[in-house]
N, C-alpha and C. Protein backbone atom coordinates (compact mmCIF):
# COMPACT_ATOMS: atom_id res chain seq x y z
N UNK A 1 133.88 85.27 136.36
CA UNK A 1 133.00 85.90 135.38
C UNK A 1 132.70 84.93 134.25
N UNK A 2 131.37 84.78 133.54
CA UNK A 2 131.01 83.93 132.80
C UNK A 2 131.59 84.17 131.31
N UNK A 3 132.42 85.38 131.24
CA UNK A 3 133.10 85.62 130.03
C UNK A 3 134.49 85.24 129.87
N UNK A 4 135.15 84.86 131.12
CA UNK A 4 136.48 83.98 131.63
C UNK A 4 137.24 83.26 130.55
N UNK A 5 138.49 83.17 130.10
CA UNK A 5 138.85 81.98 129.57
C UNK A 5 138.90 80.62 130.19
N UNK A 6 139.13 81.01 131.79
CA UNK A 6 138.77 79.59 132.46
C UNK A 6 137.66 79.02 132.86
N UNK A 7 136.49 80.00 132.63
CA UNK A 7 135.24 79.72 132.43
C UNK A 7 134.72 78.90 131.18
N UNK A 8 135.52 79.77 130.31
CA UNK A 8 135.50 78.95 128.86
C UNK A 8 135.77 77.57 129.16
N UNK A 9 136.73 77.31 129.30
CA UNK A 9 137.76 76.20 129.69
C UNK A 9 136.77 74.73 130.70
N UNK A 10 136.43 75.52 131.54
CA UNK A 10 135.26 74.77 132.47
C UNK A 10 134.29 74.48 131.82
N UNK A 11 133.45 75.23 130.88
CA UNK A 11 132.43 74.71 130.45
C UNK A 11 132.77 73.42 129.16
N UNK A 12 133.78 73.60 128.69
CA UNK A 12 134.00 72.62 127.38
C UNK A 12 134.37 71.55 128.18
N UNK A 13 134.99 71.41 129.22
CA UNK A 13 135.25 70.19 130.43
C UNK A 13 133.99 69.37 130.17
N UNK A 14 132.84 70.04 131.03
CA UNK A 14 131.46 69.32 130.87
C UNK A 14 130.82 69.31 129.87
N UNK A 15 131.18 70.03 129.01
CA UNK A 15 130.65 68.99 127.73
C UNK A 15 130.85 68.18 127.31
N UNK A 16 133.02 68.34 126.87
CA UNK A 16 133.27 67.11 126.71
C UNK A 16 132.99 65.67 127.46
N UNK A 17 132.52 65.96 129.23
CA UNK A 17 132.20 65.02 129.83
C UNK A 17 131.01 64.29 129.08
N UNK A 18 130.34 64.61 129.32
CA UNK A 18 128.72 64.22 128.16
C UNK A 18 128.88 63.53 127.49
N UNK A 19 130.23 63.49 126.77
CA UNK A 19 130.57 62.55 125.55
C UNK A 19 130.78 60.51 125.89
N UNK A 20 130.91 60.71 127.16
CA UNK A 20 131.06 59.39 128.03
C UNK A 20 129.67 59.45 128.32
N UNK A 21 128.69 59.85 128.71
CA UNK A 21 127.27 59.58 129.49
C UNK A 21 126.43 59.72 129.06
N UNK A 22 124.98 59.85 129.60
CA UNK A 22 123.52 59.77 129.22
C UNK A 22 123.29 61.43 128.74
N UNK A 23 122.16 61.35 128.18
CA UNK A 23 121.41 62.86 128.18
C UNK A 23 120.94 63.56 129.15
N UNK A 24 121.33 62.82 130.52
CA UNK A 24 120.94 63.84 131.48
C UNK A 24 122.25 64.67 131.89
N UNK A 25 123.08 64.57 131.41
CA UNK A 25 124.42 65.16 131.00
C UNK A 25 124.27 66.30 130.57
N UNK A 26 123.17 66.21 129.56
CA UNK A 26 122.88 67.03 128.40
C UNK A 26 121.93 67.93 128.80
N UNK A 27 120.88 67.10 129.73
CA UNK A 27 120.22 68.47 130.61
C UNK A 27 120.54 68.99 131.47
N UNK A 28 121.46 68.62 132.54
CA UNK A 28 122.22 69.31 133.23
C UNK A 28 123.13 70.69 132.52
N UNK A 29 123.57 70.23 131.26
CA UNK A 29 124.29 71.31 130.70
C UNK A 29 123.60 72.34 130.29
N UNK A 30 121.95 72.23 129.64
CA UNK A 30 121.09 73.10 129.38
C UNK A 30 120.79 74.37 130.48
N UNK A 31 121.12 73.75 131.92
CA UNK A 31 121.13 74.67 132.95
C UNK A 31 121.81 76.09 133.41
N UNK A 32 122.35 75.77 132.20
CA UNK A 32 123.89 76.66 132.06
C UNK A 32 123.47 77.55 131.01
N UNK A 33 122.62 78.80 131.20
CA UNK A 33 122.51 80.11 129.88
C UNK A 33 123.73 80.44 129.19
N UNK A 34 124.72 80.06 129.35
CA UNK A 34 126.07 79.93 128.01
C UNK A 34 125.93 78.86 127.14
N UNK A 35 125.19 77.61 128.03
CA UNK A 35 125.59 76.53 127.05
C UNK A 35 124.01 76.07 126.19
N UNK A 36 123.20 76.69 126.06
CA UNK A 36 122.31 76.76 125.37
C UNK A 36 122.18 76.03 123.92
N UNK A 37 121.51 74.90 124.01
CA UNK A 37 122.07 74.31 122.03
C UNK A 37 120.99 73.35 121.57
N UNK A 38 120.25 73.40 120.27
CA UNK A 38 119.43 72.45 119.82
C UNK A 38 119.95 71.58 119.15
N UNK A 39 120.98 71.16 118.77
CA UNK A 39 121.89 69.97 118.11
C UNK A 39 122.86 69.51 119.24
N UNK A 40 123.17 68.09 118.94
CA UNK A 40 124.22 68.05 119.41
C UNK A 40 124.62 66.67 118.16
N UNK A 41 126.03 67.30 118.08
CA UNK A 41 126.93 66.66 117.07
C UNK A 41 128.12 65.30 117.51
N UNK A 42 127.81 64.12 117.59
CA UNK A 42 128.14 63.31 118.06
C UNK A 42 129.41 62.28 116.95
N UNK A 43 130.42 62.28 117.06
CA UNK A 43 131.08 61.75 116.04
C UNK A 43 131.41 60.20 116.87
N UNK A 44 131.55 59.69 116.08
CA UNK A 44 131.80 57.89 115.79
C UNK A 44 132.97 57.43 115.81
N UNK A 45 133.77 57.30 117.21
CA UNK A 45 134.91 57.25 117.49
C UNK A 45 134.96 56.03 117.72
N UNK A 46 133.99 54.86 118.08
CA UNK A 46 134.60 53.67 118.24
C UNK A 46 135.88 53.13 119.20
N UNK A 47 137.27 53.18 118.52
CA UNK A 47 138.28 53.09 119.05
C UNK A 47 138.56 54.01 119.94
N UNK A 48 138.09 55.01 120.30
CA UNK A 48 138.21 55.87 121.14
C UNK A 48 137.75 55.56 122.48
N UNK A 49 136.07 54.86 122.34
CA UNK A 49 135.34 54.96 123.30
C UNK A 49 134.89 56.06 123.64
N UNK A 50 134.81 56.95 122.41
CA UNK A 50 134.47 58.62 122.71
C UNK A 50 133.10 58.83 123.28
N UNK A 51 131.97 58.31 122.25
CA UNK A 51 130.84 58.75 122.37
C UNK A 51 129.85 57.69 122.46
N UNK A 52 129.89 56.58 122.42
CA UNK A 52 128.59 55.32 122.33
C UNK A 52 128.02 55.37 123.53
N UNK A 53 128.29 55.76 125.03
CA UNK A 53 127.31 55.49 125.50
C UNK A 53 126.19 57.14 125.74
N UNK A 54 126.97 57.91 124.79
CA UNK A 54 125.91 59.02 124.65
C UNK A 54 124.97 58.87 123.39
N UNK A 55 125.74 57.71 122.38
CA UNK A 55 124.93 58.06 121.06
C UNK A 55 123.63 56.69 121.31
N UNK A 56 124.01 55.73 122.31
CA UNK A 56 123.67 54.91 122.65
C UNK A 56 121.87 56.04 123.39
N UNK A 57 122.46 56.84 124.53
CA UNK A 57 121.39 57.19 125.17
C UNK A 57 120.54 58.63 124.44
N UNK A 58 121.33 59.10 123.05
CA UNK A 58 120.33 59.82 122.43
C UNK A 58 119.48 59.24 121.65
N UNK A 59 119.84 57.84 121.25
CA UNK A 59 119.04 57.10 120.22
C UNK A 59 117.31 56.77 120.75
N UNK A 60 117.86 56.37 122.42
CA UNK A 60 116.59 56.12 122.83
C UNK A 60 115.61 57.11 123.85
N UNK A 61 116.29 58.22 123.69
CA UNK A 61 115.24 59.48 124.72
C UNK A 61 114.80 60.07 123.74
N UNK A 62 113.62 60.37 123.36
CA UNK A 62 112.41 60.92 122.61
C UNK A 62 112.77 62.51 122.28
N UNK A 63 113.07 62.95 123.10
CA UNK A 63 113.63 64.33 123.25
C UNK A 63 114.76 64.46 121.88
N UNK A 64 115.23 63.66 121.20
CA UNK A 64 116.32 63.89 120.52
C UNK A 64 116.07 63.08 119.27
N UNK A 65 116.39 63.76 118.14
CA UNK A 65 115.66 63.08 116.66
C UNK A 65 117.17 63.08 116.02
N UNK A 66 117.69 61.84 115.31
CA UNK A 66 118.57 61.98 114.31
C UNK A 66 118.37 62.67 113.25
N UNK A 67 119.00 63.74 112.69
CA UNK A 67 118.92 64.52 111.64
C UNK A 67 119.88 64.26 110.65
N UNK A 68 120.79 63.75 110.97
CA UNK A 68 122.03 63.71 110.35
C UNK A 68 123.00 62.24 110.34
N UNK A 69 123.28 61.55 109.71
CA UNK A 69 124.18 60.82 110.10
C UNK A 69 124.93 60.00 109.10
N UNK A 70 126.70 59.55 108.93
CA UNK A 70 127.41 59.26 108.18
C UNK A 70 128.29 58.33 108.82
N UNK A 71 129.17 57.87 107.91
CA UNK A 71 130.51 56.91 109.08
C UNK A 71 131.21 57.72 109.88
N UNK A 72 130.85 58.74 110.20
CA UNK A 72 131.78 59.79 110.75
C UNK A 72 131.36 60.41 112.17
N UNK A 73 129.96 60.73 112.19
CA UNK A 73 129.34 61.56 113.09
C UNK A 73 127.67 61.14 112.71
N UNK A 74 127.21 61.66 113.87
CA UNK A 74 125.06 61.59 113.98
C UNK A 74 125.52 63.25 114.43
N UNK A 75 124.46 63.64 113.95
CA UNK A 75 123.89 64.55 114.53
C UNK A 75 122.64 64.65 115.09
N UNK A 76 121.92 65.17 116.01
CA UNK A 76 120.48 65.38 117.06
C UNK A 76 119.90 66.20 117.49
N UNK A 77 118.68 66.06 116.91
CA UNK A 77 118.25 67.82 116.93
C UNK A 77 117.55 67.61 118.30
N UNK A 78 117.44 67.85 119.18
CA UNK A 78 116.67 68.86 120.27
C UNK A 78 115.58 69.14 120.31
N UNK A 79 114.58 68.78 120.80
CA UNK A 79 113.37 69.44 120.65
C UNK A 79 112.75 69.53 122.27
N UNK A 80 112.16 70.49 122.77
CA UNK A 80 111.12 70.91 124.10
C UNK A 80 110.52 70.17 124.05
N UNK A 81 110.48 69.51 125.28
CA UNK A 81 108.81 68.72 125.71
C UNK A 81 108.10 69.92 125.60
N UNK A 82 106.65 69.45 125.33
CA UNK A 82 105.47 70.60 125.35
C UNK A 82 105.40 71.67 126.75
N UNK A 83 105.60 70.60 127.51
CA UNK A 83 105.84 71.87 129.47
C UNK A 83 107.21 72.74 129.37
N UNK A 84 108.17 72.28 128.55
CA UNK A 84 109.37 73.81 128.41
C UNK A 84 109.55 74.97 127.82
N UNK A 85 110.31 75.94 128.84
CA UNK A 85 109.99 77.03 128.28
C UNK A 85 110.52 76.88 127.08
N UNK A 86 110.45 77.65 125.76
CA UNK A 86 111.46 77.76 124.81
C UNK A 86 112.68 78.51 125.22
N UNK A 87 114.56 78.10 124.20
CA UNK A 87 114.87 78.57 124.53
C UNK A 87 115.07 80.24 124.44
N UNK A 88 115.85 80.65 125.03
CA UNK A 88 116.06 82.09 125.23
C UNK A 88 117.19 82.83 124.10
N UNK A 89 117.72 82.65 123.19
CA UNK A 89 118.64 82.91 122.28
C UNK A 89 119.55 82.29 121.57
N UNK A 90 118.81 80.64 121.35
CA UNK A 90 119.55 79.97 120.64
C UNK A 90 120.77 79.82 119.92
């Protein structure tokens, strides 16, 4: 059931995956009516290797505008190509 704690559990898996990869990560996850989101909040881990090659691939897909950003975290707002539906309950 999509209300599951191990459902829960599964979906934060693939997000956190995302944090290693491209934005098609990110549209793949859009596929998912739980995981529905016009930001995504990217923090600046560096030593981690947390997030650069996602902040790397939001910088350059059009689809995604910096709104936000500090030594800490970017944030990225989301926006529809003109052919998508809008979403459904943000």
């Amino acid at each position: 059931a999509a209300g599951t704690f191990s459902s829960f559990i599964e979906r934060q898996r693939h997000v956190n995956d995302c944090a290693r990869a491209n934005t098609s990560c990110l549209d793949a996850l859009r596929t998912d009516e739980t995981l529905q989101f016009t930001h995504v909040y990217a923090p600046i881990e560096a030593h981690h290797g947390c997030c650069t090659p996602l902040i790397d691939a939001l910088r350059r897909d059009a689809r995604f505008a910096l709104v936000y950003e500090n030594v800490a975290a970017q944030i990225y707002e989301w926006s529809a190509p003109a052919s998508s539906p809008p979403l459904a309950n943000p």
